[in-house]
N, C-alpha and C. Protein backbone atom coordinates (compact mmCIF):
# COMPACT_ATOMS: atom_id res chain seq x y z
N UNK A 1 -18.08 -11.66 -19.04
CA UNK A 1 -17.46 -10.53 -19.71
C UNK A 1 -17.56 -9.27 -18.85
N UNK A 2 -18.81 -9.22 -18.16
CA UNK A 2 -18.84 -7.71 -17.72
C UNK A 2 -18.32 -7.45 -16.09
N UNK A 3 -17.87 -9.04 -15.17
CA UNK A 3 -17.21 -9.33 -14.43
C UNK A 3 -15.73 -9.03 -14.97
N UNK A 4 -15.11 -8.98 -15.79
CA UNK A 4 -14.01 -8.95 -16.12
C UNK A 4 -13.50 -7.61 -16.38
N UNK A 5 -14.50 -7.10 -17.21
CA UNK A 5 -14.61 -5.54 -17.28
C UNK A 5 -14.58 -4.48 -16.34
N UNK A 6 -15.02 -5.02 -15.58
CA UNK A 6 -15.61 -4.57 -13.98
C UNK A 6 -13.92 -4.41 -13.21
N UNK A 7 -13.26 -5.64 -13.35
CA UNK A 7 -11.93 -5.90 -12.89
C UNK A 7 -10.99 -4.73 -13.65
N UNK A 8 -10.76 -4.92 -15.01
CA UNK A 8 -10.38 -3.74 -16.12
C UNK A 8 -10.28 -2.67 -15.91
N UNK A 9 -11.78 -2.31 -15.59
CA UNK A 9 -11.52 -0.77 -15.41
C UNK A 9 -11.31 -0.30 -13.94
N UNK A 10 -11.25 -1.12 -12.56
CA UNK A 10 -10.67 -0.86 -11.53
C UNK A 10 -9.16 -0.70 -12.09
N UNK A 11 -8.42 -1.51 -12.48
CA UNK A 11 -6.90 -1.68 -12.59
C UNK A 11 -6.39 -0.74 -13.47
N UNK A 12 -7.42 -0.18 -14.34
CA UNK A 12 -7.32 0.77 -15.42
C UNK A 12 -7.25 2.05 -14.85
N UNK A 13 -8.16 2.19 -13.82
CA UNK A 13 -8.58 3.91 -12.87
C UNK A 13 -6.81 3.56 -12.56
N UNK A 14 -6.42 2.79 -11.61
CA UNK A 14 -5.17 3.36 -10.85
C UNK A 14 -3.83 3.38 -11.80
N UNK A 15 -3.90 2.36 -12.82
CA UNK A 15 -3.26 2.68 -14.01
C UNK A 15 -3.53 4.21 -14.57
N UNK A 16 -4.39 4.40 -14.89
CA UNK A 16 -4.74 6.31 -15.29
C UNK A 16 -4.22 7.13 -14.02
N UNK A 17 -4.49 6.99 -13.41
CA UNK A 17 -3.50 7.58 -11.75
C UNK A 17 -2.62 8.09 -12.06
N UNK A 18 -1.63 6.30 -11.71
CA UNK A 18 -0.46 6.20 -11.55
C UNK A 18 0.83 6.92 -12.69
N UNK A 19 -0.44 6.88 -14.08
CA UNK A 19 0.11 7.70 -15.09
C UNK A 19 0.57 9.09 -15.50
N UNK A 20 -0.68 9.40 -15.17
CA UNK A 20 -1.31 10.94 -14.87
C UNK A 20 -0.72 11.99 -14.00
N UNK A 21 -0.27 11.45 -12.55
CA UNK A 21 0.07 11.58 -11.58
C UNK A 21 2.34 11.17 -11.89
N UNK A 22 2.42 10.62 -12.30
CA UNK A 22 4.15 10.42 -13.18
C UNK A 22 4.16 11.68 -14.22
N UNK A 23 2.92 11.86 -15.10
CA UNK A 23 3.86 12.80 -16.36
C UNK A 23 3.49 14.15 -15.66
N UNK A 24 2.71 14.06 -14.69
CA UNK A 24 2.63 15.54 -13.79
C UNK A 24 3.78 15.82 -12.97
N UNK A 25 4.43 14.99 -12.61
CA UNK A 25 5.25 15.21 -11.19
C UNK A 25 6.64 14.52 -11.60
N UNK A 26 6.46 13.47 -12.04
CA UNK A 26 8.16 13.10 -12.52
C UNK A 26 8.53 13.77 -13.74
N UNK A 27 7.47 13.34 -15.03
CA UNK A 27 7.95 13.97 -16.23
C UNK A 27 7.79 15.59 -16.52
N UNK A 28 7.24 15.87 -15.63
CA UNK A 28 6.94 17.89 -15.72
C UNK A 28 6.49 18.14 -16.62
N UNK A 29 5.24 17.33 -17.09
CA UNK A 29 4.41 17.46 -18.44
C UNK A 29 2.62 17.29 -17.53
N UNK A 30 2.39 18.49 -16.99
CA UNK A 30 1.21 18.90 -16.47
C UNK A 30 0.08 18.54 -17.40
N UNK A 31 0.16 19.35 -18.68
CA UNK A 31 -1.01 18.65 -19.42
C UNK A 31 -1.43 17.53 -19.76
N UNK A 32 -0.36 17.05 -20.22
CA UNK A 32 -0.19 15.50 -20.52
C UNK A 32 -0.77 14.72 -19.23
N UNK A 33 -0.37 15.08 -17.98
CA UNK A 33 -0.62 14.75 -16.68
C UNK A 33 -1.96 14.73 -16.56
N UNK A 34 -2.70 15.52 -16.71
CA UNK A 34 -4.22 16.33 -16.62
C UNK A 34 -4.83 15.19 -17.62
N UNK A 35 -4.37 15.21 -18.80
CA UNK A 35 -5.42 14.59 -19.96
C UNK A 35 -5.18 13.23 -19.33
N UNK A 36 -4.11 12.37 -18.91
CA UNK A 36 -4.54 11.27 -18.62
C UNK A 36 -5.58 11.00 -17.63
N UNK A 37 -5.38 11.90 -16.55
CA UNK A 37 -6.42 11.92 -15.59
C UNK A 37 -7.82 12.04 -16.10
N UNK A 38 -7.97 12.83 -17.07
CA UNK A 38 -9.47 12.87 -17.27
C UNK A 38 -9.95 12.32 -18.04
N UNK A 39 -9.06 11.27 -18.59
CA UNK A 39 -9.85 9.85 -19.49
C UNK A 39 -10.29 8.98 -18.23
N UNK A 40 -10.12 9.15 -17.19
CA UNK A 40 -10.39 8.07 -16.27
C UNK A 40 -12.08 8.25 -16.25
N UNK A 41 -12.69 8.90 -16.74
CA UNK A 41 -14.47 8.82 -16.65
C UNK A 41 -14.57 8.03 -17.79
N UNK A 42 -13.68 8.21 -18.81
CA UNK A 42 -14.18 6.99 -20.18
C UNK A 42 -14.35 5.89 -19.58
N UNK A 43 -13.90 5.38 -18.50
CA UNK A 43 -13.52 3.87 -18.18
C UNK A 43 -15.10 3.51 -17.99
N UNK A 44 -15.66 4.40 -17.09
CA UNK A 44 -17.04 4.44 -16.68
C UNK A 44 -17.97 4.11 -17.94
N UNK A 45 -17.19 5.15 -19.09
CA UNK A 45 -18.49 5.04 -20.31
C UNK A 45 -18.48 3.78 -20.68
N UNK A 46 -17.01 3.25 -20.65
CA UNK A 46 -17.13 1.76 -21.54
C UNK A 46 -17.46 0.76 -20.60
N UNK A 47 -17.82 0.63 -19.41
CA UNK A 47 -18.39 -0.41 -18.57
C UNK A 47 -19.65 -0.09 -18.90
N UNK A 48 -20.07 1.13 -18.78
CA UNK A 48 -21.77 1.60 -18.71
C UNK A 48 -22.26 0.99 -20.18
N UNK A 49 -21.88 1.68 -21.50
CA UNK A 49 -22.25 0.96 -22.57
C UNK A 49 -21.78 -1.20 -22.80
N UNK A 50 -21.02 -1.60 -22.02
CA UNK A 50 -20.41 -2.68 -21.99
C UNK A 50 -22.03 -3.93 -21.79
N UNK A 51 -22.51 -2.92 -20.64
CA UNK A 51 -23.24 -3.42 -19.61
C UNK A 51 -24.26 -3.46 -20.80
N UNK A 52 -25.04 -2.12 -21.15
CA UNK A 52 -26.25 -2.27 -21.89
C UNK A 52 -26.08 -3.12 -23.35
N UNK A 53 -24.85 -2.98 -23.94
CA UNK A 53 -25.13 -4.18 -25.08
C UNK A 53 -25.03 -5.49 -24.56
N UNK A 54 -24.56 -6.05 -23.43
CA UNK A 54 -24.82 -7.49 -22.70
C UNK A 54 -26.33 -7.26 -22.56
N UNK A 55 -27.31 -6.60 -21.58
CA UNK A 55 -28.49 -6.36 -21.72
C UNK A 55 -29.51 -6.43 -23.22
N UNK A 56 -28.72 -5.56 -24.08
CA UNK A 56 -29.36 -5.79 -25.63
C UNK A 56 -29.05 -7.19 -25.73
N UNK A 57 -28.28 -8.03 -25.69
CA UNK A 57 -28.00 -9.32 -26.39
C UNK A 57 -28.75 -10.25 -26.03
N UNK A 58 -29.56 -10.16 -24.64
CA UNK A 58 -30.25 -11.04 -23.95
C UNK A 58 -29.89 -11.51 -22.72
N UNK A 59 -29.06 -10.78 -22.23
CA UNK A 59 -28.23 -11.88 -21.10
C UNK A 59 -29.34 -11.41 -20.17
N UNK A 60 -29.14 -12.16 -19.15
CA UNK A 60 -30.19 -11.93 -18.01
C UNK A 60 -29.49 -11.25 -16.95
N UNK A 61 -30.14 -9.99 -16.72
CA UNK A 61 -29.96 -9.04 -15.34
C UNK A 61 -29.72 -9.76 -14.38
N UNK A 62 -28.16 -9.77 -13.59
CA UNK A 62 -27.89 -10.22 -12.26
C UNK A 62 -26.83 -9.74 -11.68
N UNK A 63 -25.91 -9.97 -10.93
CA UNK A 63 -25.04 -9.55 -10.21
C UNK A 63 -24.11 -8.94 -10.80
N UNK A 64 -23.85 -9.31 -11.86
CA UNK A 64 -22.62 -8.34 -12.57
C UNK A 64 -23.04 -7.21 -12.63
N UNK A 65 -24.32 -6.94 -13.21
CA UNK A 65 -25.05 -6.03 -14.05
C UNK A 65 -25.16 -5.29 -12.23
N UNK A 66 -25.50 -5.12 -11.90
CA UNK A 66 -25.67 -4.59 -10.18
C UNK A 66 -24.26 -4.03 -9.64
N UNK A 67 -23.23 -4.76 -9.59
CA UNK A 67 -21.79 -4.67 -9.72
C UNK A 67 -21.51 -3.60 -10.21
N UNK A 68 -21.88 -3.51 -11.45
CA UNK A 68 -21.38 -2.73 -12.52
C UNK A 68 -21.95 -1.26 -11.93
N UNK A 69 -23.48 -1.50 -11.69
CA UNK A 69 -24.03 -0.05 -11.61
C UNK A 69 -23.05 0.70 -10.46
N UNK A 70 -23.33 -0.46 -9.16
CA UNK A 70 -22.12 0.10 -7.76
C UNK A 70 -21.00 0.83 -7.70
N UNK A 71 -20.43 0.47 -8.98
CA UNK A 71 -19.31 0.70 -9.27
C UNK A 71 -18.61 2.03 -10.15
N UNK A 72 -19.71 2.39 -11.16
CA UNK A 72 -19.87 3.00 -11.22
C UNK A 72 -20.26 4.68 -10.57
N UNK A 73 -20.97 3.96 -10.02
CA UNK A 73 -21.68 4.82 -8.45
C UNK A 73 -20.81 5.26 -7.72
N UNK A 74 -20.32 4.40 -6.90
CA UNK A 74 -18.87 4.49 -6.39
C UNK A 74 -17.74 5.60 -6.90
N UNK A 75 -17.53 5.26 -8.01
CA UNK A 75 -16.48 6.30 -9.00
C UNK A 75 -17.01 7.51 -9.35
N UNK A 76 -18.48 7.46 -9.38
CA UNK A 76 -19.17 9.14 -9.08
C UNK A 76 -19.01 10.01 -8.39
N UNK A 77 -19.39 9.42 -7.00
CA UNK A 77 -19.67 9.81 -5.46
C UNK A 77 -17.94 9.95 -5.08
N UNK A 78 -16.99 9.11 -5.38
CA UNK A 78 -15.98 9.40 -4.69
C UNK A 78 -14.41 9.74 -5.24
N UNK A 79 -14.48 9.53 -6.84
CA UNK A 79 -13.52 9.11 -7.81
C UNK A 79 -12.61 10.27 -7.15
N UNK A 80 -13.45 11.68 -7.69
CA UNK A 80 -12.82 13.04 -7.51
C UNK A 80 -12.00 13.33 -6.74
N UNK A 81 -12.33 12.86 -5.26
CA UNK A 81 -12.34 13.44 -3.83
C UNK A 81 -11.24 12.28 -3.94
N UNK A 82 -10.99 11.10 -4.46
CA UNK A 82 -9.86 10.22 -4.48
C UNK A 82 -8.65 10.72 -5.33
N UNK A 83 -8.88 11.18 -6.80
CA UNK A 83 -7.81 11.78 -7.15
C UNK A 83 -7.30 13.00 -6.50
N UNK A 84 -8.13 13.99 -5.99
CA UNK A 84 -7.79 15.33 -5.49
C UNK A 84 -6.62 14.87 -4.15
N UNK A 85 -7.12 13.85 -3.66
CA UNK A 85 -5.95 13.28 -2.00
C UNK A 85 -5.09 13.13 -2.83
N UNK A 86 -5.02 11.84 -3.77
CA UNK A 86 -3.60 11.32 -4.37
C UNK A 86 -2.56 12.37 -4.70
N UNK A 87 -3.07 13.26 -5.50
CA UNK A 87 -2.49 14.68 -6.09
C UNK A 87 -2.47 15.27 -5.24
N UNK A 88 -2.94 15.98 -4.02
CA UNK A 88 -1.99 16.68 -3.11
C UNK A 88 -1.13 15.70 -2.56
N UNK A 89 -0.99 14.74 -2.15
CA UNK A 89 0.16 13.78 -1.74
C UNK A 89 1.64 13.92 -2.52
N UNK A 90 0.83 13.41 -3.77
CA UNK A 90 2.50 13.61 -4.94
C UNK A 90 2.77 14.82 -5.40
N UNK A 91 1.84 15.80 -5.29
CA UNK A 91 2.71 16.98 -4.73
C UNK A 91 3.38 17.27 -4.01
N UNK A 92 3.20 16.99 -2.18
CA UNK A 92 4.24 16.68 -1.88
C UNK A 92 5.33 16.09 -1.83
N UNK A 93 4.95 15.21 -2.35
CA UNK A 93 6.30 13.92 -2.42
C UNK A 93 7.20 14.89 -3.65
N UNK A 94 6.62 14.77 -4.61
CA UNK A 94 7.35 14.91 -6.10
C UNK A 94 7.58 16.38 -6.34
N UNK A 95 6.81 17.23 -5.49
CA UNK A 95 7.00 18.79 -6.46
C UNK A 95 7.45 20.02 -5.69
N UNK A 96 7.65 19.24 -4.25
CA UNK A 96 8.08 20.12 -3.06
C UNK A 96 6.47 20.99 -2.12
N UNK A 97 5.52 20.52 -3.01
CA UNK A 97 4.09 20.87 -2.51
C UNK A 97 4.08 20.92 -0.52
N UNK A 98 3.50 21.96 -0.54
CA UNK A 98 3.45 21.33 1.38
C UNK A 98 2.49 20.22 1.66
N UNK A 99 2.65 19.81 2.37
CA UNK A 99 1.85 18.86 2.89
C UNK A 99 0.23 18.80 2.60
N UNK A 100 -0.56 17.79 2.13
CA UNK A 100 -2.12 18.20 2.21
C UNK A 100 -2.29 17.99 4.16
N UNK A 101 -3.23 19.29 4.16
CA UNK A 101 -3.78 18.64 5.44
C UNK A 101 -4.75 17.30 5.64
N UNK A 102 -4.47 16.64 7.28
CA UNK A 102 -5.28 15.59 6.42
C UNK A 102 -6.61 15.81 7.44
N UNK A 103 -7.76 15.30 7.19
CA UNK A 103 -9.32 15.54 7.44
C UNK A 103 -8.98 15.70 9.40
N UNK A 104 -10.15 16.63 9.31
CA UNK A 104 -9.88 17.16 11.27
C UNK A 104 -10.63 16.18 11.94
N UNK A 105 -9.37 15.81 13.27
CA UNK A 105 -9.83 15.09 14.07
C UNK A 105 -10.75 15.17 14.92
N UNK A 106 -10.92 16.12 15.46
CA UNK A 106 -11.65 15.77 16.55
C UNK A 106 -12.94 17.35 16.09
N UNK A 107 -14.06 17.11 17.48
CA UNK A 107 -14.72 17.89 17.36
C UNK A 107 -16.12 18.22 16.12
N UNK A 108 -16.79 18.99 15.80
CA UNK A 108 -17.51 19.61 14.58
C UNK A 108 -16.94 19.54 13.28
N UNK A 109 -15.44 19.87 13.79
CA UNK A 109 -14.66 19.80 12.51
C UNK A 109 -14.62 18.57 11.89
N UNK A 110 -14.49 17.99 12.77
CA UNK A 110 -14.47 16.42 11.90
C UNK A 110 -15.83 15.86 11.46
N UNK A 111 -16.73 15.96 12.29
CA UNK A 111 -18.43 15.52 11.98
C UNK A 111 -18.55 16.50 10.33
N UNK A 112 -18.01 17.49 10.21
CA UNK A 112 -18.67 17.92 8.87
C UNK A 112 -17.73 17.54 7.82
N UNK A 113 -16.59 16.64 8.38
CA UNK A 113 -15.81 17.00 7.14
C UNK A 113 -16.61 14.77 6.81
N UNK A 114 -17.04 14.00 7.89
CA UNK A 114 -17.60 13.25 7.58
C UNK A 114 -19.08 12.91 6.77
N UNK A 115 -19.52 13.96 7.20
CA UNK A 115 -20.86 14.52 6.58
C UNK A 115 -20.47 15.11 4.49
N UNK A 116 -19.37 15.42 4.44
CA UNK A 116 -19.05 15.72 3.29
C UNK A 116 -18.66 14.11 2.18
N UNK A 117 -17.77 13.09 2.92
CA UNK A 117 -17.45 12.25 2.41
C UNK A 117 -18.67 11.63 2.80
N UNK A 118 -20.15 11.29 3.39
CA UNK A 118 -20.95 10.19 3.05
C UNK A 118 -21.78 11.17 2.09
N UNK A 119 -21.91 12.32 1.44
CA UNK A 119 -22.95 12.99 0.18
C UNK A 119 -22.19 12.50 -0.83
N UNK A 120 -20.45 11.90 -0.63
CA UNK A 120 -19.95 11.29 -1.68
C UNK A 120 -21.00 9.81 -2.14
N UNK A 121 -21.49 8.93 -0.81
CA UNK A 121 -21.84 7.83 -0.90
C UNK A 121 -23.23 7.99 -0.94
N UNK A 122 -24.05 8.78 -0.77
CA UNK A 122 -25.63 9.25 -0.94
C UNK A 122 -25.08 9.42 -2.40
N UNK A 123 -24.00 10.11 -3.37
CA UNK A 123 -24.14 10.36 -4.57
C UNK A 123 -24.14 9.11 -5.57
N UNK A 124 -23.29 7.96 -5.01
CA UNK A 124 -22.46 6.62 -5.26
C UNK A 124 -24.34 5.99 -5.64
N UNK A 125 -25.46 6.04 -4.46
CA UNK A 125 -26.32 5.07 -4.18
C UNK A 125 -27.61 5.74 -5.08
N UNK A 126 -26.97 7.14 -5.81
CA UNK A 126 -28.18 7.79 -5.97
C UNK A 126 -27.90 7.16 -7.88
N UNK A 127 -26.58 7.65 -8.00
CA UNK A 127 -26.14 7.13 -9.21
C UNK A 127 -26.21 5.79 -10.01
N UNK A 128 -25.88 4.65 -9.16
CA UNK A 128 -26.20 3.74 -9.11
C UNK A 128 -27.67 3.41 -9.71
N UNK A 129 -28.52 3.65 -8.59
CA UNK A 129 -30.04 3.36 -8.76
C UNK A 129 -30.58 4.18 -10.10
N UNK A 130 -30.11 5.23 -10.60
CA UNK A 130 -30.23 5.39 -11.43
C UNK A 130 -30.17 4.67 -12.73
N UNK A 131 -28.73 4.15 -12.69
CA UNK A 131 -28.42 2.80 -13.69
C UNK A 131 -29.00 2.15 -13.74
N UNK A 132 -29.43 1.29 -12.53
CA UNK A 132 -30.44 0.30 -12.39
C UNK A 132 -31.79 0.61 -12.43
N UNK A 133 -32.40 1.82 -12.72
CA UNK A 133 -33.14 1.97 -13.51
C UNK A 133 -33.66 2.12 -14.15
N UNK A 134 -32.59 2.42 -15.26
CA UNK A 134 -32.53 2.56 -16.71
C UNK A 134 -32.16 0.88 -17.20
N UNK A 135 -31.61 0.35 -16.66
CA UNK A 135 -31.34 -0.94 -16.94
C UNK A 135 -33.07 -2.12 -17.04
N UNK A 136 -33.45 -1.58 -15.74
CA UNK A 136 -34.94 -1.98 -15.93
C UNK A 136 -35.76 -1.59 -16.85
N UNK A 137 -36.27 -0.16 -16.76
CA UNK A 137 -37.13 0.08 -18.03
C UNK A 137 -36.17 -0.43 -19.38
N UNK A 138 -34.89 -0.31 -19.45
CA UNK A 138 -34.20 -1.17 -21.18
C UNK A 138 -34.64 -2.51 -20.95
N UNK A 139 -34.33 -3.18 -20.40
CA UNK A 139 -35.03 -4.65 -20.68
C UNK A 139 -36.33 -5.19 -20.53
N UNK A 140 -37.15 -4.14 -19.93
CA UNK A 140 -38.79 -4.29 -19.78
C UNK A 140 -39.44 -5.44 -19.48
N UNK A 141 -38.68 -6.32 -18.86
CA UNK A 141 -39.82 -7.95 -18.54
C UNK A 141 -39.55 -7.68 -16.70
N UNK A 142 -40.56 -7.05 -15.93
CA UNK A 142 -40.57 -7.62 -14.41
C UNK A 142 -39.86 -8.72 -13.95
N UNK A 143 -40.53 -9.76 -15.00
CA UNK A 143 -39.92 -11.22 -14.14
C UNK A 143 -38.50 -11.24 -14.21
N UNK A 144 -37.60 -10.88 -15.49
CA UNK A 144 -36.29 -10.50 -14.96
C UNK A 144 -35.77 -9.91 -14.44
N UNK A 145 -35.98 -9.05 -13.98
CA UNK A 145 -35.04 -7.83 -13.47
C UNK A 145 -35.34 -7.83 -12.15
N UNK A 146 -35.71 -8.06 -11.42
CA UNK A 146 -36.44 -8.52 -9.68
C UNK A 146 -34.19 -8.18 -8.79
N UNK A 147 -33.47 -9.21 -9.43
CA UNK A 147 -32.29 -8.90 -8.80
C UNK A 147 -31.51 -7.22 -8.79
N UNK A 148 -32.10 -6.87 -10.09
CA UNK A 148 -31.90 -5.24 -9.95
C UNK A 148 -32.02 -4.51 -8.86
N UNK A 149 -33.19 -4.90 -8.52
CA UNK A 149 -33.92 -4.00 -7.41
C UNK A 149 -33.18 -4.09 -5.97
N UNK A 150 -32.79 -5.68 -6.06
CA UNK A 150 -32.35 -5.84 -4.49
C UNK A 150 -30.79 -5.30 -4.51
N UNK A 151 -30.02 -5.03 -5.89
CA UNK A 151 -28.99 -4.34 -6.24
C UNK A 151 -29.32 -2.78 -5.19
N UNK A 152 -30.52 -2.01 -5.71
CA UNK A 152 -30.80 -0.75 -5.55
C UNK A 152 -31.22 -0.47 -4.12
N UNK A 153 -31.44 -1.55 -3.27
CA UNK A 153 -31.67 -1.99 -1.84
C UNK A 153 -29.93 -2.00 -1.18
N UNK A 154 -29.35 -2.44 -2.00
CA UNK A 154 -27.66 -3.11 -1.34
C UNK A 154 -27.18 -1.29 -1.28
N UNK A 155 -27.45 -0.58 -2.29
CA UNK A 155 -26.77 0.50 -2.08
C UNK A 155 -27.77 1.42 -1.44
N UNK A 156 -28.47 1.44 -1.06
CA UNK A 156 -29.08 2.63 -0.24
C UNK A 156 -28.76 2.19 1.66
N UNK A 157 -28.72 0.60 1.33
CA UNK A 157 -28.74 0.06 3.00
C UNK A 157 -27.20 1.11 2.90
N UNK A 158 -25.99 0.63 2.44
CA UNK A 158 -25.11 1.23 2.57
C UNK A 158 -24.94 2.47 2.87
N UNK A 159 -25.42 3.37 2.33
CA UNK A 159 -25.47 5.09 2.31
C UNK A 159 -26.18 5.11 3.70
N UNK A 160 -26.64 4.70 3.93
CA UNK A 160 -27.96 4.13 5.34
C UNK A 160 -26.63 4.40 6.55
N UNK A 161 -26.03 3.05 6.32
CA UNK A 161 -25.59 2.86 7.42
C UNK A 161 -23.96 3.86 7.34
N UNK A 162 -23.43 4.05 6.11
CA UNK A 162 -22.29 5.46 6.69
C UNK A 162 -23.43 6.61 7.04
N UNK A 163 -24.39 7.03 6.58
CA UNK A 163 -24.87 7.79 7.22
C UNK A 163 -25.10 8.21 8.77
N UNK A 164 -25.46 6.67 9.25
CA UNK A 164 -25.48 6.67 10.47
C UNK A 164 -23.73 6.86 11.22
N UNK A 165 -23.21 6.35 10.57
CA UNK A 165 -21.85 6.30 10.87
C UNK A 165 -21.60 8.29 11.23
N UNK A 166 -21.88 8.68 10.16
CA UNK A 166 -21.37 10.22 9.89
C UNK A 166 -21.97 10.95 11.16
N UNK A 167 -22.96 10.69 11.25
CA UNK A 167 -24.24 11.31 12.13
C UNK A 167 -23.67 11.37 13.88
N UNK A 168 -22.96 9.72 13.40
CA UNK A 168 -22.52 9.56 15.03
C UNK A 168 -21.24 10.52 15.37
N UNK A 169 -20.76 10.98 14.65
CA UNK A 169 -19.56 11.97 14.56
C UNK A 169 -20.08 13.18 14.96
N UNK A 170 -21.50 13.88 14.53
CA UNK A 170 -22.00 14.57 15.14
C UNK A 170 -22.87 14.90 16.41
N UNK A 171 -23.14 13.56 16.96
CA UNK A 171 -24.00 13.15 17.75
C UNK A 171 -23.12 13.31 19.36
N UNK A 172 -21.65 12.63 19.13
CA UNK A 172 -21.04 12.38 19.74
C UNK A 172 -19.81 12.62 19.48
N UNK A 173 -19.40 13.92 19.31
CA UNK A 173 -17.96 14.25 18.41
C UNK A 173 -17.11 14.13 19.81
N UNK A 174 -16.09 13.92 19.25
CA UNK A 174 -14.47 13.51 19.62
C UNK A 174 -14.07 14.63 20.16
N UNK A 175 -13.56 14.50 21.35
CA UNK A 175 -12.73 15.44 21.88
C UNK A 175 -11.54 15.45 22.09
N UNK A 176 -10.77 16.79 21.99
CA UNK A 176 -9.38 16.80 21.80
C UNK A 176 -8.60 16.29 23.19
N UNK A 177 -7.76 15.77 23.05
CA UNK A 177 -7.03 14.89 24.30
C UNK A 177 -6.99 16.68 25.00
N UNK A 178 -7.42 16.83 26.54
CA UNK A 178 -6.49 17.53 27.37
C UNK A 178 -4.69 17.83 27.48
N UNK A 179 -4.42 18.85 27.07
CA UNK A 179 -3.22 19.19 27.48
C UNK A 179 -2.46 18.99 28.87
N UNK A 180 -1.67 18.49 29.03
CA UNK A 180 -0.92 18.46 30.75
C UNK A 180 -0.55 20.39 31.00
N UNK A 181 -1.13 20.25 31.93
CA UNK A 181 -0.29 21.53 32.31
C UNK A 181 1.59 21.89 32.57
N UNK A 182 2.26 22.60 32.10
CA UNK A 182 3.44 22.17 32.54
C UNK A 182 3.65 22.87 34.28
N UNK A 183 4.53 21.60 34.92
CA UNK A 183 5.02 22.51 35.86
C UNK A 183 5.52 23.66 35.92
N UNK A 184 5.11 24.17 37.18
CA UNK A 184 5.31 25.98 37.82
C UNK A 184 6.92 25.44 38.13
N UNK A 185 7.80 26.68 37.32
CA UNK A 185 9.21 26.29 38.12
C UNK A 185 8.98 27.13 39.54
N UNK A 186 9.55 26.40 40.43
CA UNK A 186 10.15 27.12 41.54
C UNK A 186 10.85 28.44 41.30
N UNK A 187 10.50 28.93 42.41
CA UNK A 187 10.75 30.16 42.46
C UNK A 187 12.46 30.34 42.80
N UNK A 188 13.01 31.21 42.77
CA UNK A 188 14.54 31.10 43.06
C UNK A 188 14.75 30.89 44.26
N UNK A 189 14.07 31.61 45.15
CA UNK A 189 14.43 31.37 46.84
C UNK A 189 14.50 30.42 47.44
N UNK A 190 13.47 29.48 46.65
CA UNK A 190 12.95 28.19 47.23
C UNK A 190 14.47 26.88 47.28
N UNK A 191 14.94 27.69 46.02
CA UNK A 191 16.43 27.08 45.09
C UNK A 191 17.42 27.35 45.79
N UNK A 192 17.54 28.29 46.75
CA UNK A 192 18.61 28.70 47.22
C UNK A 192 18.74 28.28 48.77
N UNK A 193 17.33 27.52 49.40
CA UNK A 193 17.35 27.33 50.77
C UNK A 193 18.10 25.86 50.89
């Protein structure tokens, strides 16, 4: 059930989007636009409560339940920063919006704007573990919940390693291709010999 749910409310977020993002920009109904968008955190509530009455019922803590927290996590750390791109996009497309700029290539500029999207994924791993540890103290037996933990291991290795990723952007930032110089025209005299 909570594998399925899990599926649901992925297909459900871009369904709320795809909705949200139409009565804003095709149908010229902004509010309407807005409110669909911001049911997209319910999706979260009803996986999150989904999860703990499977937990109340007895089921045993494992991969779904881990899944679920990730995923959640995930839609914390990055949901926002995902709708905010989509919506400057179909602004452009749909509303005559200028263009979003898109993240800077090369240089500092880019190391911080990477450093901004992995505090999305430090937020994803912080959120997460949170779940999963509320999920632990709710079901209170050690001997079950042991897969939790290595859940709360899967997402910090992650944040771990974009971190390192981000870091290397700063470590070793990108430089802008060299310009060609253009040729010196000749001088006229030179033209006339």
């Amino acid at each position: 059930m909570i594998v399925t749910l899990i599926i649901v409310c992925e297909v459900g977020f871009w369904v709320l989007l795809a909705a949200g993002l139409g009565a804003r920009y095709l149908l010229r109904m902004p509010r309407t636009g807005a409110a669909l968008l911001l049911c997209e955190p319910l999706l979260e509530v009803v996986l999150l409560v989904a999860t703990a009455v499977d937990l109340k019922n007895g089921a045993d803590p494992s991969a779904k339940h881990g899944i679920a927290a990730l995923y959640i996590g995930y839609t914390a750390g990055h949901g926002h920063r995902t709708v905010k791109w989509l919506d400057g996009h179909a602004a452009h497309r749909f509303a005559g919006a200028p263009k979003p700029p898109g993240p800077p290539r090369y240089g500092l500029a880019r190391a911080a704007h990477e450093g901004r999207v992995w505090l999305g994924t430090l937020t994803a791993a912080a959120v997460a573990t949170a779940l999963l540890w509320l999920a632990i103290l709710y079901v209170d037996d050690p001997a079950r919940t042991t897969s939790l933990y290595s859940w709360m291991h899967t997402a910090w290795r992650a944040a771990g390693i974009h971190g390192l990723i981000a870091l290397s952007y700063a470590l070793w930032p990108r430089k802008a291709p060299a310009r060609e110089p253009k040729p010196e025209p000749e001088p006229v005299d030179a033209r006339l010999r």
